[in-house]
C-alpha atoms as a PDB file:
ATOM      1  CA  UNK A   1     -10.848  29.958  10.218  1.00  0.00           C
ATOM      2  CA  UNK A   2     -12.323  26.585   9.696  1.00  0.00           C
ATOM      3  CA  UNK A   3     -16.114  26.793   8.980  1.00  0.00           C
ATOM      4  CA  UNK A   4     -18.812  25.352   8.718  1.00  0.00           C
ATOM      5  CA  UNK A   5     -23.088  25.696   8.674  1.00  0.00           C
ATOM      6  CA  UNK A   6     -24.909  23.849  11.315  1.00  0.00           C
ATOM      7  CA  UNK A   7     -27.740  23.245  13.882  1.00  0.00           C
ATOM      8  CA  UNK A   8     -27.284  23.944  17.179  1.00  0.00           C
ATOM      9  CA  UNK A   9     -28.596  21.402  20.066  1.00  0.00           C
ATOM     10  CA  UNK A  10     -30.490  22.937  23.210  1.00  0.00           C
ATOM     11  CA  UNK A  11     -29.641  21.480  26.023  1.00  0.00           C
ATOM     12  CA  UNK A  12     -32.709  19.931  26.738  1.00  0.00           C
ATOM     13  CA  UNK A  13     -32.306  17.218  23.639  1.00  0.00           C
ATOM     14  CA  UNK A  14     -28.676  17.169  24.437  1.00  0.00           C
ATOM     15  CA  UNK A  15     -29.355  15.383  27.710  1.00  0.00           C
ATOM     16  CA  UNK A  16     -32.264  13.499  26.187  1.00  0.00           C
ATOM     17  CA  UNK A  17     -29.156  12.520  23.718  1.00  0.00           C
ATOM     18  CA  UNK A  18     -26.577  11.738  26.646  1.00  0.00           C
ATOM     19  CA  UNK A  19     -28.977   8.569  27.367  1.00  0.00           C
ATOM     20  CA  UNK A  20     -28.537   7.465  23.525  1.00  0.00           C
ATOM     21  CA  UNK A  21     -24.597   7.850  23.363  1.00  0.00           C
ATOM     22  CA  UNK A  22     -25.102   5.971  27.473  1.00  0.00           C
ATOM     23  CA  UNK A  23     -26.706   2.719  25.485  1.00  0.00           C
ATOM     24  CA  UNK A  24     -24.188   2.497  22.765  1.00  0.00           C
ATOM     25  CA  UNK A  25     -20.946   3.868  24.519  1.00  0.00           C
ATOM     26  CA  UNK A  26     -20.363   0.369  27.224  1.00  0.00           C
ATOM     27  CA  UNK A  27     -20.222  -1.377  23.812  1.00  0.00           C
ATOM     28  CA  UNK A  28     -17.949  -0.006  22.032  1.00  0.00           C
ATOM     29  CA  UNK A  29     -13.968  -1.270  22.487  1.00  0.00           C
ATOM     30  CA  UNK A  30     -12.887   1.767  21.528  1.00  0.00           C
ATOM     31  CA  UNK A  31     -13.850   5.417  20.356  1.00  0.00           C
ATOM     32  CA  UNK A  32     -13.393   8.892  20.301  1.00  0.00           C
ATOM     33  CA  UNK A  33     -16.467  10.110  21.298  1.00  0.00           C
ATOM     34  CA  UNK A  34     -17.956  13.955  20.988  1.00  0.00           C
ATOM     35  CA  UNK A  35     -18.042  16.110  23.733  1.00  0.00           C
ATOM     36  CA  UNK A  36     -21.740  17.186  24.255  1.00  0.00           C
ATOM     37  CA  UNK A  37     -21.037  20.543  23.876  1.00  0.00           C
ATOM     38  CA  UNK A  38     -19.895  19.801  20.515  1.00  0.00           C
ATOM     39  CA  UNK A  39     -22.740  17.870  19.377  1.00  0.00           C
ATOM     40  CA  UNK A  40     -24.406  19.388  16.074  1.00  0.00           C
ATOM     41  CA  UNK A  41     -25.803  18.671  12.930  1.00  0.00           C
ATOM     42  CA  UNK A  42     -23.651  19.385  10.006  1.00  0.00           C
ATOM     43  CA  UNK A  43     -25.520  21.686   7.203  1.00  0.00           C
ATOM     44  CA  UNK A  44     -22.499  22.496   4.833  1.00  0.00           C
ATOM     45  CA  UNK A  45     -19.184  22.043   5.629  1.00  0.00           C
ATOM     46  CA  UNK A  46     -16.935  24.946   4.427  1.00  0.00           C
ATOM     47  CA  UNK A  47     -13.191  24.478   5.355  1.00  0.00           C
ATOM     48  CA  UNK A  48     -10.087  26.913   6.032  1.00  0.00           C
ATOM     49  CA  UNK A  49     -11.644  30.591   4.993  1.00  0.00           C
ATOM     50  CA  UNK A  50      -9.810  33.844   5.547  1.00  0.00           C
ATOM     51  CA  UNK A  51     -11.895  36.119   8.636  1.00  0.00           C
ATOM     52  CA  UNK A  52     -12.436  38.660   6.144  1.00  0.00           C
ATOM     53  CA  UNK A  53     -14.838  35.741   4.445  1.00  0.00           C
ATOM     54  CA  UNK A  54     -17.496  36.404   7.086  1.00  0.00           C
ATOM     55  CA  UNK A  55     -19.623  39.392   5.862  1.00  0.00           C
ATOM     56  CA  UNK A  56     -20.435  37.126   2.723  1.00  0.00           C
ATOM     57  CA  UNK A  57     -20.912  33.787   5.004  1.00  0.00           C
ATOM     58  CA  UNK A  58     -23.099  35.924   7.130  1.00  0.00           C
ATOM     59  CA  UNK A  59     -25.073  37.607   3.936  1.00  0.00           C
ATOM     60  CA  UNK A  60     -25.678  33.755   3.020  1.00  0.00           C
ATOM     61  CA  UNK A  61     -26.451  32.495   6.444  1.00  0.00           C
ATOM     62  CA  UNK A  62     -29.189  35.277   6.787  1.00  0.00           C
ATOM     63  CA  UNK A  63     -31.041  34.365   2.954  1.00  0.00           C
ATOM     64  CA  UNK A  64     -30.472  30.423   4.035  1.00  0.00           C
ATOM     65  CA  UNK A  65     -32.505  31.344   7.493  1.00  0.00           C
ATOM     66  CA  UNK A  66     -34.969  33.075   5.433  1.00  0.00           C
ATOM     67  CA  UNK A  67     -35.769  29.916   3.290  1.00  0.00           C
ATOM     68  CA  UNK A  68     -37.576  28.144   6.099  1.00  0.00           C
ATOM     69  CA  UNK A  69     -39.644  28.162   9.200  1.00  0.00           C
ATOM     70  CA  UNK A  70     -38.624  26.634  12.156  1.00  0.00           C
ATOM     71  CA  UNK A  71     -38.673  22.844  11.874  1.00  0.00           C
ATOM     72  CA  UNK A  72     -38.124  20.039  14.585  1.00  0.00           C
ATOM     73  CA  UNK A  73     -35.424  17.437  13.885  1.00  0.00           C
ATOM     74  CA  UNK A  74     -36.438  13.946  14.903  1.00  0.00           C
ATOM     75  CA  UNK A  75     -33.309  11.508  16.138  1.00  0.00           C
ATOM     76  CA  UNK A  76     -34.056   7.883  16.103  1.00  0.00           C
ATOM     77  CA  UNK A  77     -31.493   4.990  14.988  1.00  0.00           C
ATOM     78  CA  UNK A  78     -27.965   4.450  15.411  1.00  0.00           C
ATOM     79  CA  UNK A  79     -25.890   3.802  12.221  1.00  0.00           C
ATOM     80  CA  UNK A  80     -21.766   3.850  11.104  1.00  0.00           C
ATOM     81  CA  UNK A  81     -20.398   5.018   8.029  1.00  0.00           C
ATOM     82  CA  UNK A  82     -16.667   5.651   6.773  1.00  0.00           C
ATOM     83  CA  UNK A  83     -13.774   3.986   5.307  1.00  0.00           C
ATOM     84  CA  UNK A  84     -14.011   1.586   8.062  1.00  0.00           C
ATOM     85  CA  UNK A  85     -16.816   1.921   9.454  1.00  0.00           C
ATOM     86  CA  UNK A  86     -15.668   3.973  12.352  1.00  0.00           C
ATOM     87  CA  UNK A  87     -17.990   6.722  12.346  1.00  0.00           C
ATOM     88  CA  UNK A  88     -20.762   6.394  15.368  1.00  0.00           C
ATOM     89  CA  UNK A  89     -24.398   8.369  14.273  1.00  0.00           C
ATOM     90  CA  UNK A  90     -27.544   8.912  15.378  1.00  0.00           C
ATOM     91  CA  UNK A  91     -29.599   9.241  12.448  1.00  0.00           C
ATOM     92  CA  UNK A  92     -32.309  11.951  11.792  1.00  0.00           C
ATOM     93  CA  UNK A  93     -35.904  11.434   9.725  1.00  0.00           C
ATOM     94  CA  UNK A  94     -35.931  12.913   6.472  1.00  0.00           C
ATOM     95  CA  UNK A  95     -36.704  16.939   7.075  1.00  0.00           C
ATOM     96  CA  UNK A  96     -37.501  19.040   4.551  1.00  0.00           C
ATOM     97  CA  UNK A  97     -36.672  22.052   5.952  1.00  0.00           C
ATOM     98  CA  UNK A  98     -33.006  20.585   6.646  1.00  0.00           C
ATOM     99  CA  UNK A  99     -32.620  19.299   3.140  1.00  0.00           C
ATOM    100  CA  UNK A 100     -33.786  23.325   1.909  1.00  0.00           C
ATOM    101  CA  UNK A 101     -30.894  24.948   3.775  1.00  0.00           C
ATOM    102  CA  UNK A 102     -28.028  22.897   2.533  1.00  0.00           C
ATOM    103  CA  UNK A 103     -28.699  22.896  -1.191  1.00  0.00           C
ATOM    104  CA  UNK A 104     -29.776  26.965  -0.592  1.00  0.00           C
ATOM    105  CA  UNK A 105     -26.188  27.475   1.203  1.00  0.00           C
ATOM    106  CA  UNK A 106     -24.600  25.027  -1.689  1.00  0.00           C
ATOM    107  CA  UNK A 107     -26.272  27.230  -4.212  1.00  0.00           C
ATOM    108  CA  UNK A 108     -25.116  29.879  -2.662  1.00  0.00           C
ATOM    109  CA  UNK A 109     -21.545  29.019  -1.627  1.00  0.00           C
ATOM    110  CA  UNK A 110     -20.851  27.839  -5.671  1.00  0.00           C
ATOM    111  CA  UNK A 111     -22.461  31.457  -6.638  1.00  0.00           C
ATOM    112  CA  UNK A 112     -19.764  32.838  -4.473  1.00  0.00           C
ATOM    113  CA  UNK A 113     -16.851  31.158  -5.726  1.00  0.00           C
ATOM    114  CA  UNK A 114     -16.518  29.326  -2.268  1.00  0.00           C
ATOM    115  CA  UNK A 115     -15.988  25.823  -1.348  1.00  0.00           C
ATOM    116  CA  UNK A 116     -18.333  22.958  -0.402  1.00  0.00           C
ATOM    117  CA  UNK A 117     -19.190  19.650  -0.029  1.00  0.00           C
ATOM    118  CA  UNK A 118     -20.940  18.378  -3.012  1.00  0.00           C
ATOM    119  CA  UNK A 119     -21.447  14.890  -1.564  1.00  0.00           C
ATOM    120  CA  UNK A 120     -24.981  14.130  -1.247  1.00  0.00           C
ATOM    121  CA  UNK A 121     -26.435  15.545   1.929  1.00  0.00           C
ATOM    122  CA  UNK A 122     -26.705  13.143   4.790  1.00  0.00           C
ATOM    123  CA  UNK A 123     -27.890  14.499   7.973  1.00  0.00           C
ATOM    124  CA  UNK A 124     -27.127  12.584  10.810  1.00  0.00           C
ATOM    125  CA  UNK A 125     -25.411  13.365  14.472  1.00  0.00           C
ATOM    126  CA  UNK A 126     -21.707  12.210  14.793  1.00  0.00           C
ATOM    127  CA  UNK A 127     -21.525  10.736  18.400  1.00  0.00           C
ATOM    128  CA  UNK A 128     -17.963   8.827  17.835  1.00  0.00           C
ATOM    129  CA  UNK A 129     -15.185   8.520  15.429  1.00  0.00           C
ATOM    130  CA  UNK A 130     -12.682   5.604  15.419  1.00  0.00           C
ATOM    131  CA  UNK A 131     -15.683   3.290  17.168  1.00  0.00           C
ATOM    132  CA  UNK A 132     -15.281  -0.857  17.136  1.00  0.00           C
ATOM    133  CA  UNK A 133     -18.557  -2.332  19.078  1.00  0.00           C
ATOM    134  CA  UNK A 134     -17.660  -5.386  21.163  1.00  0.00           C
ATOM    135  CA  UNK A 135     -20.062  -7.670  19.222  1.00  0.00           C
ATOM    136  CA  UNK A 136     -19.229  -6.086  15.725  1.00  0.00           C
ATOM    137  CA  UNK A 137     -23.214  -5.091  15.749  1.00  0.00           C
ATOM    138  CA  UNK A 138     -24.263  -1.547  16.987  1.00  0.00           C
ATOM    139  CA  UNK A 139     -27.594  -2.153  19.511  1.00  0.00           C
ATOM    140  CA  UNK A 140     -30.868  -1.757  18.364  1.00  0.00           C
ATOM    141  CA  UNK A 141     -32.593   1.849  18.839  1.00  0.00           C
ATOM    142  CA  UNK A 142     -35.075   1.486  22.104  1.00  0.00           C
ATOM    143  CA  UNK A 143     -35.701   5.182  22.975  1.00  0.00           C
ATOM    144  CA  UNK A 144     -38.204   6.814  21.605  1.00  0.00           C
ATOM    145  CA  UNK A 145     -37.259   9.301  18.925  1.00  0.00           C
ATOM    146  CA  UNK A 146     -36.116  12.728  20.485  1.00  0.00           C
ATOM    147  CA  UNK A 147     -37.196  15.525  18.893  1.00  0.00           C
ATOM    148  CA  UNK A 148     -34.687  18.849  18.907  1.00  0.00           C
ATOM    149  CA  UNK A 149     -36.639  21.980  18.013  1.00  0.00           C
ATOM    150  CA  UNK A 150     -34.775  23.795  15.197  1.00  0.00           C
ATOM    151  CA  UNK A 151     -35.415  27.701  15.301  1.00  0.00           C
ATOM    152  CA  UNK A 152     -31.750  29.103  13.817  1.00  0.00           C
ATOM    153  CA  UNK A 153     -28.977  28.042  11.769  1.00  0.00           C
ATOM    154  CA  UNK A 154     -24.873  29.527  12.985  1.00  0.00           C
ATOM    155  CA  UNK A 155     -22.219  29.360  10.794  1.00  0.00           C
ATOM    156  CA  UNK A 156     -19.615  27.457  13.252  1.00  0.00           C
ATOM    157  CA  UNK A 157     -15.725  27.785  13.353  1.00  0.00           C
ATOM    158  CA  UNK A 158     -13.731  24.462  14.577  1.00  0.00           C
ATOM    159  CA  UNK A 159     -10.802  24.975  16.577  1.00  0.00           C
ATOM    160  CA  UNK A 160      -8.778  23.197  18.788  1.00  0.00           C
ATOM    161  CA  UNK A 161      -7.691  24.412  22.361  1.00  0.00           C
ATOM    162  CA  UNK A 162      -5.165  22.994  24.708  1.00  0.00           C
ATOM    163  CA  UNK A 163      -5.328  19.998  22.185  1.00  0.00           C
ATOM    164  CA  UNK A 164      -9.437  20.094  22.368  1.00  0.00           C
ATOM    165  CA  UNK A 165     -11.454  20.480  19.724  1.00  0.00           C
ATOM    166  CA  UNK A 166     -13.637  23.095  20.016  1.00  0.00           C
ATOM    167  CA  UNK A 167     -16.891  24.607  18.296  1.00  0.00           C
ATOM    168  CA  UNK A 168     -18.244  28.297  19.078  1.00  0.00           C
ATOM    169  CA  UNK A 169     -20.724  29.611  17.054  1.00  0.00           C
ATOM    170  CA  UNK A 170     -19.570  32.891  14.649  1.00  0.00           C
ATOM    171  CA  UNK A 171     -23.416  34.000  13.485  1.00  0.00           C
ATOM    172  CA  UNK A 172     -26.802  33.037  13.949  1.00  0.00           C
ATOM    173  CA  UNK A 173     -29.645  34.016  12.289  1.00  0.00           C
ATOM    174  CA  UNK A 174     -33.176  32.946  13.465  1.00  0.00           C
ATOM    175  CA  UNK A 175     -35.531  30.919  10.549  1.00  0.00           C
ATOM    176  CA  UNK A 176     -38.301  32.944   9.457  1.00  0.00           C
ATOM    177  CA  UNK A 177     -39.684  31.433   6.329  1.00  0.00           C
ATOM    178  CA  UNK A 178     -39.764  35.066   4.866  1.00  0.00           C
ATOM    179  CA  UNK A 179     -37.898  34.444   1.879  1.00  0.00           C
ATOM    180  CA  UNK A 180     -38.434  32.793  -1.393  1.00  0.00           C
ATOM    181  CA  UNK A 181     -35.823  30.283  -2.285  1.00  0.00           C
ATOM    182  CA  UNK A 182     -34.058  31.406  -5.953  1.00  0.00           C
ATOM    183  CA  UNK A 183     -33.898  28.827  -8.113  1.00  0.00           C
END
């Protein structure tokens, strides 16, 4: 199973969303853009785990939910990043909350044994890979932010069906905030 930890999108913000990606998309030469259904933010990327991995994941997952309340996520720029500056985002303001459950599941994940990304954590919302804008300049932001209430974290597998990529969520566990962090 590939795996990884992320936040969901309702469906109410992923609309909101669909009028972001609608700016930016009619200038852009070329892209692969994400499905909506697909759209997420990345916590902590995992990789290729055996199923028999998922009783620990899910131990982790439920002690990372416990770390923090329910938060809202607040979208608001565009932005590219990559090797060739390729990838399409729209970016998120800082969030505390957000910033607590990666370095808990990192902590975690290294306790383990596991893998994960030790990159610094840069929350954003991938909307496109392999994106050149027309002008070489992505538009400027003129939404208003959209704000996605956060009340869970899933541990998410990636697949790919008929040729489509695919993500279905393998646990949730609602944020309580019950928890102390460990050091």
């Amino acid at each position: 199973m590939r795996l990884f930890f992320a936040i969901e999108i309702d469906e109410q913000t992923r609309a909101t969303l669909a009028q972001a990606v609608a700016i930016v998309r009619p200038q852009s030469k070329t892209g692969r853009w994400t499905r909506p259904e697909n759209l997420h933010v990345t916590v902590q990327f995992i990789g290729d785990l055996p199923d028999d991995s998922l009783d620990l994941l899910g131990a982790i997952l439920r002690r990372a939910a416990g770390s923090v309340r329910p938060f809202t996520l607040v979208f608001r720029e565009y932005g590219v990043f990559g090797s060739h500056a390729d990838v399409l985002w729209i970016g998120i303001e800082p969030a505390a909350p957000l910033f607590t459950l990666s370095s808990q599941i990192r902590m975690e994940l290294a306790r383990a044994g596991l893998p994960c990304d030790n990159r610094p954590y840069r929350p954003h919302l991938t909307i496109a890979r392999q994106v050149q804008p027309m002008t070489g300049r992505l538009p400027a932001w003129t939404l208003p932010s959209i704000c996605c209430p956060v009340k869970q974290i899933s541990l998410m597998e990636s697949m790919r069906c008929d040729g489509v990529l695919r993500y279905r969520a393998v646990l949730r566990a609602e944020l309580t905030g019950l928890q102390t962090v460990d050091p």
